[in-house]
Protein backbone atom coordinates (compact mmCIF):
# COMPACT_ATOMS: atom_id res chain seq x y z
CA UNK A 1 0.00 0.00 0.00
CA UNK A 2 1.29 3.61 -0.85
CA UNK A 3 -1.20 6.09 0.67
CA UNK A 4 -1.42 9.65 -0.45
CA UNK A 5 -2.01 11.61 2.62
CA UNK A 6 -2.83 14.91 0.36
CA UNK A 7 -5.07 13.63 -2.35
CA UNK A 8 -7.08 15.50 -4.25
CA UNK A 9 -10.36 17.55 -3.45
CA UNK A 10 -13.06 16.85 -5.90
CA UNK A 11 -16.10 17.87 -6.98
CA UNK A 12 -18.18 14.32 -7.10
CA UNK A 13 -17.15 10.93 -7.81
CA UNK A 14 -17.19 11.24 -12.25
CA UNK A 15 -14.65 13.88 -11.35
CA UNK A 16 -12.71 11.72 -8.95
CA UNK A 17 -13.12 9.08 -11.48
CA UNK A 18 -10.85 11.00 -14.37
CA UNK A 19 -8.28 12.16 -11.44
CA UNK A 20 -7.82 8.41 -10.82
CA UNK A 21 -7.69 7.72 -14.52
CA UNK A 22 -5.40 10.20 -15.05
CA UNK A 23 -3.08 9.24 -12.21
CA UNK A 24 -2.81 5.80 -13.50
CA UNK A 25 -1.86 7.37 -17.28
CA UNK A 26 1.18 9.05 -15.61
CA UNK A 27 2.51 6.09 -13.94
CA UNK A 28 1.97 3.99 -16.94
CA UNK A 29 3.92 6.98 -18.93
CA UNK A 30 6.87 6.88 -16.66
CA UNK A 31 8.33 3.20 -17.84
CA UNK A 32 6.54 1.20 -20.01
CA UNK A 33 8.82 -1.81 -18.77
CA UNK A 34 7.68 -1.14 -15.15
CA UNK A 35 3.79 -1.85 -16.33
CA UNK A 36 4.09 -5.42 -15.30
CA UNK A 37 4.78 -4.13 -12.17
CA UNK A 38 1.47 -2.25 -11.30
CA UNK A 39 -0.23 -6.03 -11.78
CA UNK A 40 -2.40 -7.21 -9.20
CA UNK A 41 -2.74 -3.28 -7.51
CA UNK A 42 -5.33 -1.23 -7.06
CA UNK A 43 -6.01 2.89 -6.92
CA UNK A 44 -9.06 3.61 -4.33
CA UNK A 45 -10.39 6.68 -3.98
CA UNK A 46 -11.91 7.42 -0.83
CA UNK A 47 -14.82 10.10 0.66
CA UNK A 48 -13.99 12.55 3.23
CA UNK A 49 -14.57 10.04 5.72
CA UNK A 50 -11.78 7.79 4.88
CA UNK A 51 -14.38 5.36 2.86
CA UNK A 52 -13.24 3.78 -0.20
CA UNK A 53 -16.41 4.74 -2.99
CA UNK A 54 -14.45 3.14 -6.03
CA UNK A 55 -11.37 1.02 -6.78
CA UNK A 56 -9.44 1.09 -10.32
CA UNK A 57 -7.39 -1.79 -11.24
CA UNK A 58 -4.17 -0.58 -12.10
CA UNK A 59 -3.53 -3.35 -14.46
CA UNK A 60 -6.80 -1.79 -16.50
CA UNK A 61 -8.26 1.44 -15.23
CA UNK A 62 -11.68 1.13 -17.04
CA UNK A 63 -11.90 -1.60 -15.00
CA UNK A 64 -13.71 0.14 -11.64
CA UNK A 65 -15.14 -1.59 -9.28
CA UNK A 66 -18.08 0.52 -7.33
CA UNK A 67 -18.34 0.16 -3.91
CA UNK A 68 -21.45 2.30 -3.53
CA UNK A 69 -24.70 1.47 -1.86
């Protein structure tokens, strides 16, 4: 686990959605070799609470799984 302790204030969770999208773009950009390496881990984004709403696989970022009610 790598936790970002700032994150990123949002509007609502389609914004938070292309953040998270966009996150996972950079690190992908930095070494295409190193894209085997993000297998198997995830990218949640939380509420204000601390309360994961959606996880991204990092291995395929369309791929979200809602946690919503």
């Amino acid at each position: 686990m790598i936790r970002d302790e700032e994150g990123i204030l949002v509007s609502d969770i389609d914004a938070a959605l292309i953040a998270a999208m966009e996150v996972i773009q950079k690190l992908r950009a930095q070494d295409d070799v190193s894209a085997a390496e993000w297998q198997g881990w995830r990218l949640e984004i939380t509420d204000g609470a601390g309360k994961v709403t959606e996880s991204l696989s990092l291995d395929d970022p369309l791929s979200t799984k809602s946690l919503r009610d």
